[in-house]
Protein backbone atom coordinates (compact mmCIF):
# COMPACT_ATOMS: atom_id res chain seq x y z
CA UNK A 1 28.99 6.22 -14.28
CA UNK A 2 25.90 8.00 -12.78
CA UNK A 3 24.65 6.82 -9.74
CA UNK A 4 21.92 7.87 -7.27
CA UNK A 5 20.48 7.66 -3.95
CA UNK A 6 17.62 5.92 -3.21
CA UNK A 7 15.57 6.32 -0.19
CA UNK A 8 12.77 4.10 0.91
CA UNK A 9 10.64 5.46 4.24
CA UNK A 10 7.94 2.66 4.93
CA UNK A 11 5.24 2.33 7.74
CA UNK A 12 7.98 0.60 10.11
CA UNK A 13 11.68 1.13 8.78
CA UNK A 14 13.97 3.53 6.62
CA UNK A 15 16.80 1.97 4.09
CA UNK A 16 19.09 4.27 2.08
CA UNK A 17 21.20 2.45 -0.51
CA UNK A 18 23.13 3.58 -4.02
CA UNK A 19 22.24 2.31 -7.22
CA UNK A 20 24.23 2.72 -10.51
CA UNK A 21 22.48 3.49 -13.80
CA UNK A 22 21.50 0.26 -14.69
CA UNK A 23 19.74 -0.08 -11.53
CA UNK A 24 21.78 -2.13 -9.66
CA UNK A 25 23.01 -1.52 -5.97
CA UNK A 26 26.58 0.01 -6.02
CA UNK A 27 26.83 -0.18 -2.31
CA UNK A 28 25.72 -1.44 1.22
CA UNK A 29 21.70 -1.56 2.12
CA UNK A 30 21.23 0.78 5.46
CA UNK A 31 18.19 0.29 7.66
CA UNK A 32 16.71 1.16 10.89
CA UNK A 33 13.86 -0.06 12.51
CA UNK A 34 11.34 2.61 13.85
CA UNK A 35 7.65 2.29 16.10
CA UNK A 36 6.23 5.61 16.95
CA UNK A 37 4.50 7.96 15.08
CA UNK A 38 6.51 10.81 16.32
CA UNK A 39 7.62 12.96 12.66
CA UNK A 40 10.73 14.36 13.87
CA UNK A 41 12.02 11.10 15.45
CA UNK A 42 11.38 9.90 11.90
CA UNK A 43 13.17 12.61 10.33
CA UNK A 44 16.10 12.05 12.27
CA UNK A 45 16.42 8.52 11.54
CA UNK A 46 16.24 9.49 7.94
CA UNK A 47 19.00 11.79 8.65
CA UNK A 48 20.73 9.36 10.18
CA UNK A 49 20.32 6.58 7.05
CA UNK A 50 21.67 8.80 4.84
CA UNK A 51 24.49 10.69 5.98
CA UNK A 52 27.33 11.01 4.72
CA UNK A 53 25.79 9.00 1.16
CA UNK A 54 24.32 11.31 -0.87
CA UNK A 55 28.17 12.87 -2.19
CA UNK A 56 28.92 12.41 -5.69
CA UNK A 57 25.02 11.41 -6.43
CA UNK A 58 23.63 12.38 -8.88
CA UNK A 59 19.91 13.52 -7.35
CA UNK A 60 18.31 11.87 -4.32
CA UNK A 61 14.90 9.40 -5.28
CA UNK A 62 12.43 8.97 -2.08
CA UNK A 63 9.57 6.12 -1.74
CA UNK A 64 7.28 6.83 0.70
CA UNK A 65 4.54 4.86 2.65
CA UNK A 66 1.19 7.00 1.14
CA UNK A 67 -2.05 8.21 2.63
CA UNK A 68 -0.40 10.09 5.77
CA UNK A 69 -1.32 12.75 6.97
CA UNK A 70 -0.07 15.90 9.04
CA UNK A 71 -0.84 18.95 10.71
CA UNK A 72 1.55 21.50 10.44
CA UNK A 73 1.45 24.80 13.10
CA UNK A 74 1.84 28.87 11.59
CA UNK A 75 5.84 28.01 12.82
CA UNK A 76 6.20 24.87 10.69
CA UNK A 77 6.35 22.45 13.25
CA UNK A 78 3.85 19.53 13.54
CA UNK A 79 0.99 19.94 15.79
CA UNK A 80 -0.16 16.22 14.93
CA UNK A 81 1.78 12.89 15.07
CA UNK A 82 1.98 11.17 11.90
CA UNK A 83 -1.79 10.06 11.19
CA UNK A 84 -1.68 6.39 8.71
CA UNK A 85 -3.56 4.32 6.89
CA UNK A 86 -3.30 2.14 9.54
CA UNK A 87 -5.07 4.93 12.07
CA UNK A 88 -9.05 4.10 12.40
CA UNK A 89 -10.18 6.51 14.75
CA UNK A 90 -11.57 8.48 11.56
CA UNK A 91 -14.14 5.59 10.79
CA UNK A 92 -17.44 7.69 12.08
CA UNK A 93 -16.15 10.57 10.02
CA UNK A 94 -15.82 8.83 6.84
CA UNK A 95 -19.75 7.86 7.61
CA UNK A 96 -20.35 11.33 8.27
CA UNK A 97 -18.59 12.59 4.82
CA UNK A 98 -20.90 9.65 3.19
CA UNK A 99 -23.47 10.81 4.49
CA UNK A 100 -23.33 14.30 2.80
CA UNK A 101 -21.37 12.88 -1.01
CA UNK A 102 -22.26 10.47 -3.39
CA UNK A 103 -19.58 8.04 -2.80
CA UNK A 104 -19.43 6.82 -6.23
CA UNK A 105 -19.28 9.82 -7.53
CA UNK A 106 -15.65 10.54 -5.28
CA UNK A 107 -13.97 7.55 -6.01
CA UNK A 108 -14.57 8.08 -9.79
CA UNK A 109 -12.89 11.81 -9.53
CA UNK A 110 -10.28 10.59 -7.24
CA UNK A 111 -9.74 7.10 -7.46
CA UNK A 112 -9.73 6.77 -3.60
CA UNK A 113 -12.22 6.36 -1.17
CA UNK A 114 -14.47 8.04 1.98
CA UNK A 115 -12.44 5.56 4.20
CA UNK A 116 -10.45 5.98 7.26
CA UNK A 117 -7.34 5.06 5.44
CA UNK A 118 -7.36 8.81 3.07
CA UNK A 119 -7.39 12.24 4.05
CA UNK A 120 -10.81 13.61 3.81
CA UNK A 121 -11.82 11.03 6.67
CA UNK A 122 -8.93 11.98 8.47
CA UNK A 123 -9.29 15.91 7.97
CA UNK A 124 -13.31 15.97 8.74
CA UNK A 125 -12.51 13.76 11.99
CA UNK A 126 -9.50 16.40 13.20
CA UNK A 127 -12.16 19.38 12.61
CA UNK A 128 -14.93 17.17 14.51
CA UNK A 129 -13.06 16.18 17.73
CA UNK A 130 -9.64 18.23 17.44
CA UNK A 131 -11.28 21.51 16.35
CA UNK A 132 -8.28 23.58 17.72
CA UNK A 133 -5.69 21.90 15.97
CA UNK A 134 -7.79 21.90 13.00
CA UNK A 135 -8.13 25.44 12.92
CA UNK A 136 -4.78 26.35 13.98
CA UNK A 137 -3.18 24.36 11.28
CA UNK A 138 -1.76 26.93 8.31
CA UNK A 139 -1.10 23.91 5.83
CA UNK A 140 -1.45 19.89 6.39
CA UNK A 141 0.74 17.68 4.36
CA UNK A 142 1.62 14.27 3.94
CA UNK A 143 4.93 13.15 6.05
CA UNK A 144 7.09 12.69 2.92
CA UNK A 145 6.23 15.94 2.01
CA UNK A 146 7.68 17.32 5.87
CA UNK A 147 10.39 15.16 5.08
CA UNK A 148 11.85 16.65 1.75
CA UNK A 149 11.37 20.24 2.98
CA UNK A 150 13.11 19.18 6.06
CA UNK A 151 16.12 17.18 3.95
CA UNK A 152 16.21 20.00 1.26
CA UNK A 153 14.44 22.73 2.49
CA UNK A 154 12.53 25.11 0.40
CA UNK A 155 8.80 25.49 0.97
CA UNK A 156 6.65 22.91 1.35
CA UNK A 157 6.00 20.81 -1.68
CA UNK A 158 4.19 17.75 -2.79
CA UNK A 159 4.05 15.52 -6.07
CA UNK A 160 1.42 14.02 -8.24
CA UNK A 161 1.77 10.68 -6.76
CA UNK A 162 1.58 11.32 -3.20
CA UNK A 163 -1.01 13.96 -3.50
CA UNK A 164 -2.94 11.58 -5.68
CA UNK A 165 -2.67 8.81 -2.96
CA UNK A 166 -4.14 11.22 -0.34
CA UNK A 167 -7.87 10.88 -1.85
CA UNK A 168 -7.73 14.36 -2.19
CA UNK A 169 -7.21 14.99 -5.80
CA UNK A 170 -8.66 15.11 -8.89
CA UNK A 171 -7.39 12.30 -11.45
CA UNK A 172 -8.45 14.72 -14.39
CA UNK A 173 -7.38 18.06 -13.30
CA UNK A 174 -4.35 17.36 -11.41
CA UNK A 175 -5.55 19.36 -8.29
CA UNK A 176 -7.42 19.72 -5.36
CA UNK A 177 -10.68 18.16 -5.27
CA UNK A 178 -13.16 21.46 -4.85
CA UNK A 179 -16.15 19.39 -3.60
CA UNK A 180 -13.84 17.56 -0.66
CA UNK A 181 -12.35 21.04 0.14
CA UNK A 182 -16.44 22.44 0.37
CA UNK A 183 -17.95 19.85 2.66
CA UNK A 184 -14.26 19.54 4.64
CA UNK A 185 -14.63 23.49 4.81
CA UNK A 186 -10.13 23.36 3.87
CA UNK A 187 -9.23 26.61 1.89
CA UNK A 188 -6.57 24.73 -0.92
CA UNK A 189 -4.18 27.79 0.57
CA UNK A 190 -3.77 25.47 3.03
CA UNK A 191 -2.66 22.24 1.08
CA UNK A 192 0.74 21.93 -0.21
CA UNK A 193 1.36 23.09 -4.12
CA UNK A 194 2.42 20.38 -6.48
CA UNK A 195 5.85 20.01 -8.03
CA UNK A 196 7.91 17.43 -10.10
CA UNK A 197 10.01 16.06 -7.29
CA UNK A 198 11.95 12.67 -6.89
CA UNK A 199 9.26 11.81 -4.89
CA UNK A 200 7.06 8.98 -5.38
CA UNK A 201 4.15 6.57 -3.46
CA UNK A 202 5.95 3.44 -2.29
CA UNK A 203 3.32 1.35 -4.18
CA UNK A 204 4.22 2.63 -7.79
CA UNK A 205 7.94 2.12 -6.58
CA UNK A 206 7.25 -1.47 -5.94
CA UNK A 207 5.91 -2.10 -9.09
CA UNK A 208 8.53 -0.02 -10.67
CA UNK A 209 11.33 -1.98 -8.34
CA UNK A 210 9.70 -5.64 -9.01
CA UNK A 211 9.36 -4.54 -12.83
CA UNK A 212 5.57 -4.62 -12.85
CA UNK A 213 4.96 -2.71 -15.62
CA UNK A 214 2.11 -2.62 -17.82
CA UNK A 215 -1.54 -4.19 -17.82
CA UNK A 216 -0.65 -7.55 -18.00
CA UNK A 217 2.19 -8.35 -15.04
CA UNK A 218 0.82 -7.24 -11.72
CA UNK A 219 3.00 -7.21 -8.59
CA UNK A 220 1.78 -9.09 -5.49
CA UNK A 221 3.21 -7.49 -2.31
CA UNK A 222 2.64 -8.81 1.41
CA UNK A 223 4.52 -6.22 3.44
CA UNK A 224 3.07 -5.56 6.99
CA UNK A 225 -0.30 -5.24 4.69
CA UNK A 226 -0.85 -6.39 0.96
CA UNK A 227 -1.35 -5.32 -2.00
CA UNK A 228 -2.00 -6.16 -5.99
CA UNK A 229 -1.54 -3.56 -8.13
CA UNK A 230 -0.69 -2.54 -11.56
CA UNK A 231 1.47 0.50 -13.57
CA UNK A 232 0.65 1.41 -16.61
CA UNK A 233 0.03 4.34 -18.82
CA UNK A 234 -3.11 6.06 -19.67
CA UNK A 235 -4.40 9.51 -21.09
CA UNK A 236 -7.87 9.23 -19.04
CA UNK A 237 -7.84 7.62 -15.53
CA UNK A 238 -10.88 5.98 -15.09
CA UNK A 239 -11.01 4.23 -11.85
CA UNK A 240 -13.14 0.42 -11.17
CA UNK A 241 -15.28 -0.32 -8.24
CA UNK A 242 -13.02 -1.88 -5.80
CA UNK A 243 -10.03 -0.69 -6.97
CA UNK A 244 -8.07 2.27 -6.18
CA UNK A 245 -6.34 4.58 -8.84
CA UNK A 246 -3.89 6.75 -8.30
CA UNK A 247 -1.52 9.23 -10.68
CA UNK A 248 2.47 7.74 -10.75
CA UNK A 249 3.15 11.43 -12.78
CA UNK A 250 1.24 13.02 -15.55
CA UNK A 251 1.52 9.69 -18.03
CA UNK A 252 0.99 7.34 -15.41
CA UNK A 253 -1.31 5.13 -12.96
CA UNK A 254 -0.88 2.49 -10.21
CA UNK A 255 -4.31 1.07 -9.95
CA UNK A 256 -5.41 -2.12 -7.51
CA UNK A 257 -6.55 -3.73 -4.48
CA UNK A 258 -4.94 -3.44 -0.89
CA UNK A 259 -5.57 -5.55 2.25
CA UNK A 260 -4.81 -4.71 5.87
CA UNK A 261 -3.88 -8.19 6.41
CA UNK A 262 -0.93 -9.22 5.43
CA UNK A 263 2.73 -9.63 7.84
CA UNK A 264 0.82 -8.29 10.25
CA UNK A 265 -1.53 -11.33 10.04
CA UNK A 266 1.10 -13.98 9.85
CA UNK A 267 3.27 -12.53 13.12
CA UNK A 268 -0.15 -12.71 15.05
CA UNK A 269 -0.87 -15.95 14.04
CA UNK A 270 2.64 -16.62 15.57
CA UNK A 271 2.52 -15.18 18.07
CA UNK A 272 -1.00 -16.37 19.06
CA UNK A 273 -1.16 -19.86 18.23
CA UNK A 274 0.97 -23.20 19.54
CA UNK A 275 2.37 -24.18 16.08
CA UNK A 276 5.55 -25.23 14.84
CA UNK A 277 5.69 -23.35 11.60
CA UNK A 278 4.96 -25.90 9.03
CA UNK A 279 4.33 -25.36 5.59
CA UNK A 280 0.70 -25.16 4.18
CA UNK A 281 1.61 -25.93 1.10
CA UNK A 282 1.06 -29.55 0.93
CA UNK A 283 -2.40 -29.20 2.93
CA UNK A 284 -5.80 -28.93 0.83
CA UNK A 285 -8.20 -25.97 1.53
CA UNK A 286 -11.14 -28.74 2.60
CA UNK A 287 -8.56 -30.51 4.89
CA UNK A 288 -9.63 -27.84 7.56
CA UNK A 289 -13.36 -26.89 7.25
CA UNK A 290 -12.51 -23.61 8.43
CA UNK A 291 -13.48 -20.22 6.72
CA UNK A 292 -11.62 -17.69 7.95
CA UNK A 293 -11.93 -13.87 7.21
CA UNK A 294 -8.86 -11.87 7.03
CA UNK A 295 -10.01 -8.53 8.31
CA UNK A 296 -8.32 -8.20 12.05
CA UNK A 297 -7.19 -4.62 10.23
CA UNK A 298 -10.56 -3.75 9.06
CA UNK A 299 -11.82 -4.19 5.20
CA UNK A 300 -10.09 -2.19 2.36
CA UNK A 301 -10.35 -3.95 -1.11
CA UNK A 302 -12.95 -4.68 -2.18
CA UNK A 303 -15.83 -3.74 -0.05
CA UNK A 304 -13.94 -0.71 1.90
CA UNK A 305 -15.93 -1.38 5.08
CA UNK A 306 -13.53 -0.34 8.02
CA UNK A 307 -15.91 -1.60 10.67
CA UNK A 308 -15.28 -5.11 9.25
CA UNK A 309 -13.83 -7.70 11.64
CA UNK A 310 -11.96 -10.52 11.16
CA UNK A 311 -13.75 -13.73 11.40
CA UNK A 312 -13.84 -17.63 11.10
CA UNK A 313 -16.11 -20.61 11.13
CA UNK A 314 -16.25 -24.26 11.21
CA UNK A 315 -14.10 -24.82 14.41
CA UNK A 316 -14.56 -28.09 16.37
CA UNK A 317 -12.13 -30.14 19.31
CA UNK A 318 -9.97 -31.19 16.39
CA UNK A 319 -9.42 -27.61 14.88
CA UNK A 320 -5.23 -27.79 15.56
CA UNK A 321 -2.91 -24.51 15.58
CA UNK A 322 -1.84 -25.83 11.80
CA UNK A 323 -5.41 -25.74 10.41
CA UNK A 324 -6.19 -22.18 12.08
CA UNK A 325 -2.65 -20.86 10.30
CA UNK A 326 -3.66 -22.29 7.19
CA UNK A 327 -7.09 -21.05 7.07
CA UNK A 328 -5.63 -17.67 7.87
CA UNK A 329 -3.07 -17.14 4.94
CA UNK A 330 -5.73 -18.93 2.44
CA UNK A 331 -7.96 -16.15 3.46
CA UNK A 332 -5.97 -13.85 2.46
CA UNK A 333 -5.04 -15.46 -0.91
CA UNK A 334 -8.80 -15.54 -1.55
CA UNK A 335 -9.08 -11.91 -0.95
CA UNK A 336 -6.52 -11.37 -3.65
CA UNK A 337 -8.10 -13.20 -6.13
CA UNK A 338 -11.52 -11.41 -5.38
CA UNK A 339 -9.21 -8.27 -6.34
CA UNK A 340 -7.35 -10.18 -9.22
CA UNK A 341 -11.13 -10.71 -11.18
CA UNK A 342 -11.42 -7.07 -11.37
CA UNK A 343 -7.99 -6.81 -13.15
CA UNK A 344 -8.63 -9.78 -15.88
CA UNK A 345 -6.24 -8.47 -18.42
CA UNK A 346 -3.41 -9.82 -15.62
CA UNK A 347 -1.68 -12.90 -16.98
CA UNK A 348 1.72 -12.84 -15.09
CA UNK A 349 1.80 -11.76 -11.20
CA UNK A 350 5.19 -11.13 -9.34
CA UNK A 351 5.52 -12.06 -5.51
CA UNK A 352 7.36 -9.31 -3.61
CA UNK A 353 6.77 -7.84 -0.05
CA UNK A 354 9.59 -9.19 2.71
CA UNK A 355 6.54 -11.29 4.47
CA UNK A 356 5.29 -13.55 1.41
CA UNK A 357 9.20 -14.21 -0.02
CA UNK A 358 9.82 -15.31 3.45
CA UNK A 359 6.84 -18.26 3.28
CA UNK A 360 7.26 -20.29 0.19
CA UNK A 361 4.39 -22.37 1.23
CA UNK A 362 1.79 -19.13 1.17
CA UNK A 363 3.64 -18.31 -2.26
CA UNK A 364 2.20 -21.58 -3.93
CA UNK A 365 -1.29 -20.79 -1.96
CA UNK A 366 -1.48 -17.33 -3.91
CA UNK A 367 -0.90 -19.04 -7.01
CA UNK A 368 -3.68 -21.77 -6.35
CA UNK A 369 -5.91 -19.24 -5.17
CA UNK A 370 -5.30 -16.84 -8.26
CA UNK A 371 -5.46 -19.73 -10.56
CA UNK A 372 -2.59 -17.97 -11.92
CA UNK A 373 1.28 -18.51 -12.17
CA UNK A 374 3.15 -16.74 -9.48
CA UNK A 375 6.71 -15.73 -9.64
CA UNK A 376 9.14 -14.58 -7.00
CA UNK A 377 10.41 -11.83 -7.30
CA UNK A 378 14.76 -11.30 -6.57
CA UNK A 379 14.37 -7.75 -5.82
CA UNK A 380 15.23 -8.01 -2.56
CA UNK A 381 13.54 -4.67 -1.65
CA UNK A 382 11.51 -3.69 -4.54
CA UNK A 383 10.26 0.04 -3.07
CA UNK A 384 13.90 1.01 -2.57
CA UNK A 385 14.91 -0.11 -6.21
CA UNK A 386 11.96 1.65 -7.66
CA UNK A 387 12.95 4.65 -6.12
CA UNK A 388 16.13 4.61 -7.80
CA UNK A 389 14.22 3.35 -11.25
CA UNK A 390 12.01 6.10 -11.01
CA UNK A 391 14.83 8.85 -10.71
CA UNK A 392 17.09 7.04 -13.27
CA UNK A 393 14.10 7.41 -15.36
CA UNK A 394 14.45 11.10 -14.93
CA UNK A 395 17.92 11.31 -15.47
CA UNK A 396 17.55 9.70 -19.07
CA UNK A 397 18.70 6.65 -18.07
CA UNK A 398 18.18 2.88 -19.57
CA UNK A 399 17.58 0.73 -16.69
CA UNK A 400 18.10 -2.82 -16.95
CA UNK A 401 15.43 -5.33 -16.28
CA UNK A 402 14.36 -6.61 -12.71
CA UNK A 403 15.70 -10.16 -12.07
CA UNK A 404 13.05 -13.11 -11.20
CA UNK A 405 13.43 -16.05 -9.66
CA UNK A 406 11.69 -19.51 -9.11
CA UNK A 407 7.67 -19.83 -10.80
CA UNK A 408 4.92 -21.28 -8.83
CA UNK A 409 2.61 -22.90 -10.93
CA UNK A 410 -1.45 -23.33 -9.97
CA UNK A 411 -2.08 -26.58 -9.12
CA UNK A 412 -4.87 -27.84 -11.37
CA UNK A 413 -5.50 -30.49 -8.79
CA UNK A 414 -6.41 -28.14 -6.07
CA UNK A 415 -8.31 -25.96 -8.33
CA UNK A 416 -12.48 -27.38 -7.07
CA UNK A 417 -11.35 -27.19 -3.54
CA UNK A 418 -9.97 -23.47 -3.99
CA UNK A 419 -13.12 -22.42 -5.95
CA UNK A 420 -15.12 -23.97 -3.07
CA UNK A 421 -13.26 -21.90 -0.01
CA UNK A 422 -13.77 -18.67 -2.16
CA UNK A 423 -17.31 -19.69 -2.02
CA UNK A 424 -17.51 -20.21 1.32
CA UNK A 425 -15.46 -17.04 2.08
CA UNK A 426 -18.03 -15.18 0.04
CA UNK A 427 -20.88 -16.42 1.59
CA UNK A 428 -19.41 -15.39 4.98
CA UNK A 429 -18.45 -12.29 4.02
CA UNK A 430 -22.48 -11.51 2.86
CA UNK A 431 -23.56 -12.56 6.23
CA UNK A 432 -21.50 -10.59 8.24
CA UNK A 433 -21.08 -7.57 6.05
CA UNK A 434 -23.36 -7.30 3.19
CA UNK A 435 -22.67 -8.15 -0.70
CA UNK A 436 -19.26 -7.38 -1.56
């Protein structure tokens, strides 16, 4: 029986676990928790998940958060910590680069966007305030990239899918974007080559884990962020306005919305807030009269405005803890279903992401919000399992299918009073930050 590693490094924990060639875990799960940004403290906790696992596998498979970034000195060590999506500081520089491009004109080549969260923001704000490092740097890389050089060795490699979730590449050639690399004055001699590794963007392994595959079945993940996306293939990548669109591999695409609200949103709110943790799900969106905008992390789909701010409206003396929750969490089902109109061939969507599977109550919200049916996913980490899908895949191996679980149906009585809060939402979101 052949069986492989699979090895999923997201923004705030590692987990190693073996799968056999169905796709089905043959062992134990492994995880560690991590905070800092340091990349060898990283490293060694991916050193640590794994050892001792990888005999008898037959190759290795890594997911890996996307869109990091890092400097790397003339002796191979870093010079930067690990710069995220999550990192803002590059917000004036992404004006700066929009400034000087025709934004529209990016996103189409590259399917990303001149936003904090890629790496021409990120490069152009290192040469701007961090000119030394900059200019010492002989090659900057994403971390996953550090990481399989430093687990294998060899040089320094990358693959389609991470490079392609960098913002840095060109859907249609497969390389370097030459019009980033002019205005970013970067010499592609200092940018990783590309190579087929086992190496993949944690959002195509989520899809791949959750068995989101195809135009119609999109995978709805609430992590410490969110996302919608979908995998499917195509001969001509041809990204939407709103959506992102990046290369899985050379047949490939994972194209979709993210938020920065997502877990991260819901363990503020509890923290924050004197509430007992009921469920929303029997409450109706006008119960409240709050509008609330979900963009404490700053704006990614649709709009891509990283000075946005979260926001909400309508409060009074009987505004309770309960109605400021739900508010919250609807917000950020409304979101999704501003990204879901811009994917209309989607018919099926499957809930995944440890923070929504842990709130039944927001699951039956996304499904009144999306008007669509929304089923739960029993993946119970659906990056990890991708991983292993995606390097089964390789090996020539029939996977089986992902199992689901219980359906959450759209409840056709809520349906006005959900089409009125997006309204609201909408109108909010104009006043504050322009036309979506």
């Amino acid at each position: 029986m052949t069986e492989v590693l699979a090895l999923d490094v997201g923004s705030s924990s590692v987990r190693a676990q073996r799968f056999d060639d169905r796709g089905e875990p043959s062992d134990e799960l492994k995880q560690e928790r991590y905070e800092r940004r340091d990349p060898d403290e990283i490293v060694a906790l991916v050193q640590q998940v794994v050892s001792g696992r990888d005999g008898g596998a037959a190759a290795v498979g890594i997911s890996c958060f996307g869109h990091s970034l890092l400097a790397l000195g003339r002796d191979g060590k870093p010079l930067t910590e690990v710069l995220s999506w999550r990192d803002t500081r590059s917000a004036d520089a992404a004006e700066w680069l929009r400034r000087r491009l025709d934004p529209e004109a990016v996103h189409a080549r590259t399917g990303g966007y001149l936003h904090p969260s890629f790496w021409p923001a990120k490069l152009a704000w290192l040469a701007q305030t961090q000119p030394e490092v900059f200019r010492d740097a002989l090659t900057f890389v994403s971390f996953s990239d550090y990481l399989s050089a430093r687990l294998f060795g060899g040089e320094l490699r990358t693959t389609l899918s991470m490079a392609s979730s960098s913002g840095l590449l060109d859907l249609a050639t497969g390389g370097w974007d030459d019009e980033l690399l002019g205005v970013l004055g970067l010499d592609r001699a200092r940018l990783p080559v590309l190579a087929d590794e086992p190496v993949w963007f944690d959002g195509a392994c989520s899809n791949l884990g959750a068995g989101c595959i195809g135009r119609q079945r999109a995978a709805l993940m609430v992590g410490t962020s969110g996302a919608m996306r979908i995998l499917y293939e195509t001969e001509r990548p041809q990204p939407q306005p709103g959506l992102f669109l990046y290369r899985v591999d050379e047949r490939r695409v994972i194209e979709g919305g993210a938020v920065s609200d997502g877990g991260n949103l819901r363990a503020w709110l509890k923290e924050t807030l004197a509430e007992t943790g009921k469920t929303i799900a029997g409450r109706d969106p006008d119960d409240h009269g709050l509008t609330f905008l979900p963009f404490l992390g700053g704006e990614r789909s649709t709009g891509w405005d990283p000075d946005a701010t979260g926001a909400i409206t309508g409060l009074t003396f009987d505004t309770t803890p309960l109605d400021i929750r739900q508010a919250a969490l609807e917000g950020v089902a409304l979101r999704f279903s501003v990204i879901a109109d811009l994917l209309p061939e989607v018919g099926e969507v499957v809930a995944t992401g440890a923070a929504l599977l842990a709130d039944p109550g927001w699951i039956q919200v996304m499904a009144d919000a999306l008007a669509r049916p929304v089923t739960v996913s029993k993946v119970p980490e659906a990056s990890l399992r991708g991983a292993a899908v995606a390097t089964l895949e390789r090996l020539g191996c029939e996977v089986g299918e992902a199992p689901l679980g219980e359906v959450f149906h759209p409840r056709e009585e809520r349906a006005e009073a959900y089409r009125s809060a997006r309204q609201r939402q909408q109108r909010l979101y104009e006043e504050l930050h322009g036309e979506d």
